[in-house]
Protein backbone atom coordinates (compact mmCIF):
# COMPACT_ATOMS: atom_id res chain seq x y z
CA UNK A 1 0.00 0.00 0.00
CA UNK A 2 1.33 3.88 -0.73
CA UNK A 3 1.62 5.74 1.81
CA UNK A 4 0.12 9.17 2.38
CA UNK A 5 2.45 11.73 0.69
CA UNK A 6 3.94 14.52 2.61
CA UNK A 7 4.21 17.95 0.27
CA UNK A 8 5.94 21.26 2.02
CA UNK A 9 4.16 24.05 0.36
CA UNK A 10 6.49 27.09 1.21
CA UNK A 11 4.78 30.33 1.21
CA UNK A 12 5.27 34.10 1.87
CA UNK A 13 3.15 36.88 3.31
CA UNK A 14 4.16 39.63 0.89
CA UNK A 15 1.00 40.24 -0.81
CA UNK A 16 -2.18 38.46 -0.73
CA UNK A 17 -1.35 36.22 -3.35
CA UNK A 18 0.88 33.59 -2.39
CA UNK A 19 -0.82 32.65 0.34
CA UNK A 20 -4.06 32.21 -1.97
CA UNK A 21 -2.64 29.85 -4.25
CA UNK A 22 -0.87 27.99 -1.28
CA UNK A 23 -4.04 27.63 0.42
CA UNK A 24 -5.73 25.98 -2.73
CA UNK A 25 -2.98 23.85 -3.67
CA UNK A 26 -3.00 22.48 0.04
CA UNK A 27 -6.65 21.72 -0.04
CA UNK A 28 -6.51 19.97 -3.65
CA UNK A 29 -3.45 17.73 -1.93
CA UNK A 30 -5.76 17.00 0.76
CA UNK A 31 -8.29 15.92 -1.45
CA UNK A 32 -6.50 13.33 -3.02
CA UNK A 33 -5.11 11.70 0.91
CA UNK A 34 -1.69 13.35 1.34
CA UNK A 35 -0.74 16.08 3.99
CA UNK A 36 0.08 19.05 2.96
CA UNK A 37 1.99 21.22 5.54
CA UNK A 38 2.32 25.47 4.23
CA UNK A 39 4.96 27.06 5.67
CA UNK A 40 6.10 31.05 5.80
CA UNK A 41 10.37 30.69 5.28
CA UNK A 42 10.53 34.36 5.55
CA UNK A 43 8.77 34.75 8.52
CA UNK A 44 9.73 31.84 10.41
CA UNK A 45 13.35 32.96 9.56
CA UNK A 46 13.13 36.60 10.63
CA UNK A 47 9.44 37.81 11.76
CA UNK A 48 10.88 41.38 11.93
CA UNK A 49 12.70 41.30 8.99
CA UNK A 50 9.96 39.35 7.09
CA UNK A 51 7.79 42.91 8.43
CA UNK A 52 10.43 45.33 6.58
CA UNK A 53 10.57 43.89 3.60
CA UNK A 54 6.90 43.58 3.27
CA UNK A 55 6.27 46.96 3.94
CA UNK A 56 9.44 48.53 2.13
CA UNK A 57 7.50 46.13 -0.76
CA UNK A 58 4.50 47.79 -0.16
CA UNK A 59 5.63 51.35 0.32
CA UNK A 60 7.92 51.56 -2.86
CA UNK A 61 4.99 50.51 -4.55
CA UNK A 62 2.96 53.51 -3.28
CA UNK A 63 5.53 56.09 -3.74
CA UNK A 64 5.64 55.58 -7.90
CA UNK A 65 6.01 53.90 -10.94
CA UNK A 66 9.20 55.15 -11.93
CA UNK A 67 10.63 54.14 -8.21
CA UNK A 68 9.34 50.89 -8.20
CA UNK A 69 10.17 50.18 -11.91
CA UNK A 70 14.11 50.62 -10.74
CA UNK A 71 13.52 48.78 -8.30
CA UNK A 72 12.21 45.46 -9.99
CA UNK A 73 14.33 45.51 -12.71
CA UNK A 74 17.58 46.08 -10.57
CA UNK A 75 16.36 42.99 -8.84
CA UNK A 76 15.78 41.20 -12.24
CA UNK A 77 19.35 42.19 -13.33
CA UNK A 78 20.45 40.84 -9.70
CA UNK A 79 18.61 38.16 -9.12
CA UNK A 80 21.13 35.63 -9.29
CA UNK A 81 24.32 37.41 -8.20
CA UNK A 82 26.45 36.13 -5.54
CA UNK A 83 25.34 39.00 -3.36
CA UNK A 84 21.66 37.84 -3.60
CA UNK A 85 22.55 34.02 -2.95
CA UNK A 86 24.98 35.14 0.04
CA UNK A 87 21.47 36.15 1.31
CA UNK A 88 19.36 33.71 0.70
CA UNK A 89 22.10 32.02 2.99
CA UNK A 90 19.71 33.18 5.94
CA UNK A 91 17.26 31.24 5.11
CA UNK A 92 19.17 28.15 4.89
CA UNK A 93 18.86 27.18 8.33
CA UNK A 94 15.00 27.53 8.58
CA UNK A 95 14.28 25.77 5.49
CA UNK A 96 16.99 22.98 6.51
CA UNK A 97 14.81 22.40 9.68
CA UNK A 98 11.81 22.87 8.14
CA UNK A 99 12.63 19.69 6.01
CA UNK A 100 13.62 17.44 8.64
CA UNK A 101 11.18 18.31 10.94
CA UNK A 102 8.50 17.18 8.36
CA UNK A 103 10.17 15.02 6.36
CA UNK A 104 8.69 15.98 2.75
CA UNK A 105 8.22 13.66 -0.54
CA UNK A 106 8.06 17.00 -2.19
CA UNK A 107 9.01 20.65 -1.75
CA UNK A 108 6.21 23.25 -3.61
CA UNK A 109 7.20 26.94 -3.77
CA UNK A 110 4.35 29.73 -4.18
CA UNK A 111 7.23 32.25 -3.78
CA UNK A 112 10.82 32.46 -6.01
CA UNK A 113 12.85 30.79 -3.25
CA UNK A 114 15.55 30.41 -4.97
CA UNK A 115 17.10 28.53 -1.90
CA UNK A 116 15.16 25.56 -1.81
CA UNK A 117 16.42 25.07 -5.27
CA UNK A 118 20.04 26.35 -4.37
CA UNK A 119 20.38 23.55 -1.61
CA UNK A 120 18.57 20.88 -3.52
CA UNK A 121 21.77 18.86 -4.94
CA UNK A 122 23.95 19.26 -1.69
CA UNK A 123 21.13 18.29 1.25
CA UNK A 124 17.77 16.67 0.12
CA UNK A 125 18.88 15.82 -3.68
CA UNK A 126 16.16 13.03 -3.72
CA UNK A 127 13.22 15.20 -2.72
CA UNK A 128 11.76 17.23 -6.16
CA UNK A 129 11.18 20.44 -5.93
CA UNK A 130 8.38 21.88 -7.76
CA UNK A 131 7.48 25.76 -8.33
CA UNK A 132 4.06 27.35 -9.37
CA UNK A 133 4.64 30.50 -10.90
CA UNK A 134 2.03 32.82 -9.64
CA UNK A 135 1.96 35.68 -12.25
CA UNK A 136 1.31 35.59 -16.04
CA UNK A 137 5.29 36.41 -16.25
CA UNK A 138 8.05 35.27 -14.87
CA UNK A 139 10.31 37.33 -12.63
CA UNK A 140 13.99 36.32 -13.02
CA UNK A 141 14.05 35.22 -9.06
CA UNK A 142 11.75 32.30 -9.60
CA UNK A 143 14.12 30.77 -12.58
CA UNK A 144 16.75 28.08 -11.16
CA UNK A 145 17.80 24.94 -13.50
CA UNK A 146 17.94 22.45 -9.93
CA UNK A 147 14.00 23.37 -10.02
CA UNK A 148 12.50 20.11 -11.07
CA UNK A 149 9.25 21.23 -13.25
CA UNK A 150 7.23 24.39 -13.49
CA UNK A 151 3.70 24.60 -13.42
CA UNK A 152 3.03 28.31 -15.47
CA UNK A 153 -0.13 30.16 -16.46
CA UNK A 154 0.57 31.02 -20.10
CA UNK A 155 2.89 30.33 -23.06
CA UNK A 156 4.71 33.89 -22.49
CA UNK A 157 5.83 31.80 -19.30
CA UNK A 158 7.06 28.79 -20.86
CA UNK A 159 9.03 30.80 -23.49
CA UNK A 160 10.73 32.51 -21.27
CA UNK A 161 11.91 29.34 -19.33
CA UNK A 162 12.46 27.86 -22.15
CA UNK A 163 14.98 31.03 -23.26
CA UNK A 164 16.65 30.29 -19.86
CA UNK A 165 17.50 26.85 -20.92
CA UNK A 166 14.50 25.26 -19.05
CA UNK A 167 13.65 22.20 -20.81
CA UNK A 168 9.76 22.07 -22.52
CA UNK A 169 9.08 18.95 -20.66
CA UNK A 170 9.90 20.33 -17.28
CA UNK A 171 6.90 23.21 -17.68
CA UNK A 172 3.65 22.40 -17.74
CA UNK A 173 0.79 25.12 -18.34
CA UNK A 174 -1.72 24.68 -15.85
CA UNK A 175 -2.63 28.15 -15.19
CA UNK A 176 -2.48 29.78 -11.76
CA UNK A 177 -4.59 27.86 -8.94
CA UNK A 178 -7.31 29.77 -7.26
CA UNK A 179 -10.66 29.35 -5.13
CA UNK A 180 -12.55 26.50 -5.55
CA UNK A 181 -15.90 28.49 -5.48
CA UNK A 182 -14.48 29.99 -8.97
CA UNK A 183 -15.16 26.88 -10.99
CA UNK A 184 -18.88 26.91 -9.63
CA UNK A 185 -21.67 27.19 -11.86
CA UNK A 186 -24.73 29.86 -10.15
CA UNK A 187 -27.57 31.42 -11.03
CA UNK A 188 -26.87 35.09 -11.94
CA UNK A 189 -31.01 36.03 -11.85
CA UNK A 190 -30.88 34.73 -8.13
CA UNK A 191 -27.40 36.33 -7.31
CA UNK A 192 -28.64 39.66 -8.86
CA UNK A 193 -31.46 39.93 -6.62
CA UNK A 194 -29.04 38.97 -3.68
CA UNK A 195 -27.20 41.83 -3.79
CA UNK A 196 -30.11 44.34 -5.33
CA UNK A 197 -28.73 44.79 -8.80
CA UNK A 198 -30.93 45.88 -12.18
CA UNK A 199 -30.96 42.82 -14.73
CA UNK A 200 -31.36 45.37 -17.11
CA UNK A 201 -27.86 47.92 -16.31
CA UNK A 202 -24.91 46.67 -17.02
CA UNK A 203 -22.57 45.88 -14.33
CA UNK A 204 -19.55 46.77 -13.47
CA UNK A 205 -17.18 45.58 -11.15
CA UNK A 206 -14.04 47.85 -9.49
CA UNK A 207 -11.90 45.96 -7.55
CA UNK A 208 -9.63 48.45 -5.50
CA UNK A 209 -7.54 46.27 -3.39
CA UNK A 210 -6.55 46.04 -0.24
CA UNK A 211 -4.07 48.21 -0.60
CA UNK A 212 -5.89 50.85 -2.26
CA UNK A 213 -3.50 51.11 -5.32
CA UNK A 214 -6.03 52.36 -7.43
CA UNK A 215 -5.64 56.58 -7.48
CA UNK A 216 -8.58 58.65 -7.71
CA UNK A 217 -10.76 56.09 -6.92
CA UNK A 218 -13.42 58.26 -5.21
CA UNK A 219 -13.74 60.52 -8.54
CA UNK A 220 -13.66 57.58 -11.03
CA UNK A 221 -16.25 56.22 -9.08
CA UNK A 222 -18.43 59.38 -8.96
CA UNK A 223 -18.09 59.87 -12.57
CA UNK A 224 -19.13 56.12 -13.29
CA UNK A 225 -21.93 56.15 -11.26
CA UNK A 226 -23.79 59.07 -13.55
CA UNK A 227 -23.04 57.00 -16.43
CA UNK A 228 -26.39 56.01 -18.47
CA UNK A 229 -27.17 52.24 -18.10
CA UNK A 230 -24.35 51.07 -15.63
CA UNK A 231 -24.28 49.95 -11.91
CA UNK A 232 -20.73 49.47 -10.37
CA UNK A 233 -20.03 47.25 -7.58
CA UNK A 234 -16.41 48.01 -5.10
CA UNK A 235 -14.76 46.15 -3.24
CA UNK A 236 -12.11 47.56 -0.84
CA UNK A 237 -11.28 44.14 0.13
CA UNK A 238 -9.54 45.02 3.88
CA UNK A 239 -9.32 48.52 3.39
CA UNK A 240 -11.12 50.16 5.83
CA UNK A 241 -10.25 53.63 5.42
CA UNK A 242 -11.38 53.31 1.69
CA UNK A 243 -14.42 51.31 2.40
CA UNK A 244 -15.08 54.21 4.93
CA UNK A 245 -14.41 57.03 2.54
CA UNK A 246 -16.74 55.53 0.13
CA UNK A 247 -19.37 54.37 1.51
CA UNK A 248 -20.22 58.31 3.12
CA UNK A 249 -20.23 59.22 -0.64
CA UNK A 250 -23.53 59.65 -2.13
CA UNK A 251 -23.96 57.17 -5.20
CA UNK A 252 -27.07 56.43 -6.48
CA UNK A 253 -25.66 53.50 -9.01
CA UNK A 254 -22.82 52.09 -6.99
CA UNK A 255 -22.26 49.72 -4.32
CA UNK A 256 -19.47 49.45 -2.01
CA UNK A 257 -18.32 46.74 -0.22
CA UNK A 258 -15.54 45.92 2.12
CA UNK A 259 -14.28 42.50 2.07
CA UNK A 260 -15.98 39.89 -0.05
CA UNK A 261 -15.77 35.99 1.31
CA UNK A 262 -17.80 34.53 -1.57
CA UNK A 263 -16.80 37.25 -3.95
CA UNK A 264 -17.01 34.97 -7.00
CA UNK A 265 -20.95 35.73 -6.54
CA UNK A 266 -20.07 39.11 -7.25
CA UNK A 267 -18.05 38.08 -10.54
CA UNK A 268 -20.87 36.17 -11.72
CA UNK A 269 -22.88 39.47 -11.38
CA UNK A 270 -20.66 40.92 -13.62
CA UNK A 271 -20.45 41.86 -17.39
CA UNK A 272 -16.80 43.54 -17.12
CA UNK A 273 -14.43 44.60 -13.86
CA UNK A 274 -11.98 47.24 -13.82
CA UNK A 275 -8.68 46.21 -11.49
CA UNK A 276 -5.21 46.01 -11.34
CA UNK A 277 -3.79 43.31 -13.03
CA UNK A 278 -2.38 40.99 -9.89
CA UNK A 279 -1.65 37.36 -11.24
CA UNK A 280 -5.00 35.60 -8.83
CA UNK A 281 -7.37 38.32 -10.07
CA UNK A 282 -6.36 37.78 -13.53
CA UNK A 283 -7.02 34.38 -13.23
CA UNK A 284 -9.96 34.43 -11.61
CA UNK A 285 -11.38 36.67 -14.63
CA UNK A 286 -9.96 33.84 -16.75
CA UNK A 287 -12.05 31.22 -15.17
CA UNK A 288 -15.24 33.51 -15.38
CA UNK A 289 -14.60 34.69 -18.07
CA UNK A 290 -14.67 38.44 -17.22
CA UNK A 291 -13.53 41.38 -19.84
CA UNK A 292 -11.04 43.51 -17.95
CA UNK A 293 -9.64 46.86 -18.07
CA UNK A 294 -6.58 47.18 -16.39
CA UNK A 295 -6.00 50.77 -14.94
CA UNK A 296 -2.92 51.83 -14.80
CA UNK A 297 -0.43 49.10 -14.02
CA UNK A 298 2.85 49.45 -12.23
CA UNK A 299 5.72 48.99 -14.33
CA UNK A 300 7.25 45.02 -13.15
CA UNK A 301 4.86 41.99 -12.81
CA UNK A 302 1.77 44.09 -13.36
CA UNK A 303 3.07 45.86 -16.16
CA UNK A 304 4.02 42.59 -17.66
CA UNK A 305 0.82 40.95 -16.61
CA UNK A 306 -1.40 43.73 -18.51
CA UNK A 307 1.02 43.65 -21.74
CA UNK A 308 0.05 39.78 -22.20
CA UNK A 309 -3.60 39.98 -21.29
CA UNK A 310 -3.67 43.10 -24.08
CA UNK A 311 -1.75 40.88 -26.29
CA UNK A 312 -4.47 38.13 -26.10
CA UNK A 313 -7.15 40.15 -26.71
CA UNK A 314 -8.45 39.90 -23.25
CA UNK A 315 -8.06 43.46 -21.60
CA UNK A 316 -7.87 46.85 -22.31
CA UNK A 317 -5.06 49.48 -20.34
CA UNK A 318 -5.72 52.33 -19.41
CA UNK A 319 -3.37 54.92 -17.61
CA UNK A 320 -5.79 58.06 -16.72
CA UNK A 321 -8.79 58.62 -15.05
CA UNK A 322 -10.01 60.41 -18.93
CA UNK A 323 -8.63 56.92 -20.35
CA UNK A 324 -10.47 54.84 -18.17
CA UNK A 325 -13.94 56.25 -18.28
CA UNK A 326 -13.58 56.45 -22.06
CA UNK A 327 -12.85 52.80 -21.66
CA UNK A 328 -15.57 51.93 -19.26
CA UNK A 329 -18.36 53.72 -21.88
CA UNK A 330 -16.85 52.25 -25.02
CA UNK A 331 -17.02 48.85 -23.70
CA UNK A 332 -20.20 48.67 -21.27
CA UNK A 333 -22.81 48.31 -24.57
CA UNK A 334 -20.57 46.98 -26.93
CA UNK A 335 -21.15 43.50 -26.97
CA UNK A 336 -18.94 42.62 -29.93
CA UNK A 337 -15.98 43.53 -28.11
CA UNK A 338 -17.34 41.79 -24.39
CA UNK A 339 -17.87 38.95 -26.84
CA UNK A 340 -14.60 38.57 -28.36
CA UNK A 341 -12.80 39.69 -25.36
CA UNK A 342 -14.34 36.21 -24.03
CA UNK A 343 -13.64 34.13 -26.58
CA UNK A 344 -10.05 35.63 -25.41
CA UNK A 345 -10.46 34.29 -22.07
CA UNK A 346 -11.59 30.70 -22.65
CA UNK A 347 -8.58 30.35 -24.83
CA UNK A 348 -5.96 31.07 -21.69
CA UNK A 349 -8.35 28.98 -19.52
CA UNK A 350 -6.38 25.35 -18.60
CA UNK A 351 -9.08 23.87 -16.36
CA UNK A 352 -9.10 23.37 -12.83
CA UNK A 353 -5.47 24.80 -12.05
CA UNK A 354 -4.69 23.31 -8.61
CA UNK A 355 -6.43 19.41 -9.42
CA UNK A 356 -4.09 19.58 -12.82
CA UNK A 357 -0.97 20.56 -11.06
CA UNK A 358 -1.06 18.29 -7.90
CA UNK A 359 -2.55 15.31 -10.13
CA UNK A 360 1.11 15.71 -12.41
CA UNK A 361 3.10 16.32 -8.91
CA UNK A 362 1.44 12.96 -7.36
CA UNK A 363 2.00 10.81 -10.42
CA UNK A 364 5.99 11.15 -10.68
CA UNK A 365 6.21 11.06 -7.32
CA UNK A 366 8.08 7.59 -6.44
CA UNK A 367 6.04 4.89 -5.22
CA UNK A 368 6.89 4.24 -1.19
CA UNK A 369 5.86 1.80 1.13
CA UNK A 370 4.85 2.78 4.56
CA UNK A 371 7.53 3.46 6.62
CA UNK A 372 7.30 0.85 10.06
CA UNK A 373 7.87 1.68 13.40
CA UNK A 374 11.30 0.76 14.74
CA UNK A 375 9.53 -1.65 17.16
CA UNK A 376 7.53 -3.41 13.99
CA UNK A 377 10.76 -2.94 11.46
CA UNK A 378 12.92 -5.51 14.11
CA UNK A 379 9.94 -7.86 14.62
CA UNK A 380 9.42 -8.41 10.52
CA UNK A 381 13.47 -8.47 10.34
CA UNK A 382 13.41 -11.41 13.39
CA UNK A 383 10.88 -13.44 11.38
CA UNK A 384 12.38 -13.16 8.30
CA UNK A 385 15.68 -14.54 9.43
């Protein structure tokens, strides 16, 4: 009989993200018997230093484009330089312990940690390591050739892997794993009356973030909500102050919410959603099928993100608030474009992104008997002789 299979998911706080997709892939392990154990390596190497970085992370990204633009491509250029492995070095210990304290058949990053890649050969050589790209490009960070297969969300991914020397049958698109609840079929009449929306408007949906990224919001919202045949739906996600700031506004078409738990009720409201173009948001509008407009991406992942979707046909960018509300009337009655913008969509869609990736993970991992306890082991050894 196989035994259960252990799987380290490693993990990082820095952004919503990461944790999402670790917390789906965990559950879709689970599903099929193993035990899946998700672990922080930043945090549980330095809490306080895990703290800076996330919000130096999060405050570059604030202070500007051009800022933050240096920033992530300086990194890119870096990213493997002996400088940036001599850190990773602090990590070494923590990960080190993490794997003999759990003893995994497989190590699955949801963050570019390079250094469970970097120690592969020299401590744990016969454990695979496995990395899920979470964005719809692929910073240089997550790239290492010790990485045993990559599980990517779109071709631009795989080309570039394949550029670094990555061979094709180590990548496997799968697309990026999200919510359960996203793959859900519901009815939109029903949902619609839920949350008090016209059948007959078109809706659309904002999504600010919980970092309130979005600029202007209060004014684009104000000047969508006079717009002839539209509703809009926000959601702040765990943004207080904005959820506070806009719900004292007076808007007779628009709805503002705070954080969402079942907010793929919400997308299935939806004819088109205006957002910034994180990698889990993307794919969630992939798996519903939702027409996007990007607003006004930050040069780096997002920027990267936007420039593929716009590639495929799938979303529109927009950089000003005149831009955008052009945008948002241009696209709200045209159904030619929400059509083929759709058609875009089901053509990046892979299937059930978690269920593929751990199914492919589970099948070339090597078949192992159940280890006995010492007590057992010496008993079958005495009756054997």
């Amino acid at each position: 009989m196989n035994r259960s299979k252990k799987v380290l998911i490693l993990t990082c706080s820095h952004g919503s993200g990461h944790k999402m997709v670790s917390a789906a892939l965990k559950d879709a392990f689970e599903q099929k018997g193993c035990t899946a154990v998700v672990r922080d390596l930043f945090n549980e190497t330095n809490r306080l230093v895990n703290t800076i970085i996330e919000k130096s992370y999060l405050l570059s990204y604030n202070i500007g484009s051009t800022f933050y633009k240096k920033m992530y491509y300086d990194m890119e250029r870096d990213a493997h330089s002996k400088f940036i492995y001599r850190l990773w070095t602090l990590t070494e210990k923590t990960l080190l312990d993490m794997v003999e304290d759990i003893h995994p058949d497989c190590i699955v990053n949801t963050y570019p940690y390079t250094v469970s890649s970097i120690l592969k050969q020299a401590h744990y050589p016969d454990i695979p390591v496995y990395t899920v790209v979470t964005d719809f490009c692929i910073p240089a960070a997550w790239q290492h050739e010790d990485t045993d297969k990559f599980y990517v969300a779109c071709q631009n991914v795989e080309d570039h892997l394949m550029d670094y020397g990555i061979p094709a049958e180590r990548i496997l698109k799968t697309g990026i794993p999200i919510r359960e609840a996203f793959y859900g079929h519901y009815d939109r009449h029903r949902l619609q009356e839920k949350y008090h929306l016209d059948p007959d408007k078109r809706t659309l949906i904002i999504c600010a973030g919980t970092y309130g990224v979005v600029k202007n919001l209060k004014a684009i919202c104000e000047k969508a909500d006079s717009l002839h045949n539209l509703q809009t739906i926000v959601v702040c996600g765990k943004n207080k102050s904005l959820y506070k700031e806009l719900s004292a506004a007076s808007f007779k078409n628009t709805q503002i919410f705070g954080f969402v738990s079942d907010i793929h009720e919400l997308y299935c409201c939806g004819d088109f959603m205006m957002t910034k173009p994180g990698g889990i948001t993307l794919s969630e509008a992939v798996t519903t099928r939702m027409p996007l407009i990007l607003h006004n991406p930050v040069p780096g992942q997002e920027g990267e993100n936007a420039e593929w979707f716009k590639k495929c046909g799938a979303a529109i960018i927009t950089h000003t608030t005149t831009e955008l509300l052009v945008a948002i009337e241009a696209l709200k009655d045209n159904e030619v474009k929400q059509y083929a913008m759709k058609s875009a969509l089901r053509k990046m869609y892979y299937g059930h992104s978690a269920e593929r990736i751990v199914d492919d993970i589970l099948e070339h991992l090597p078949f192992s008997e159940p280890a006995l306890p010492f007590e057992e082991n010496m008993l079958f050894l005495l009756k054997e002789n």
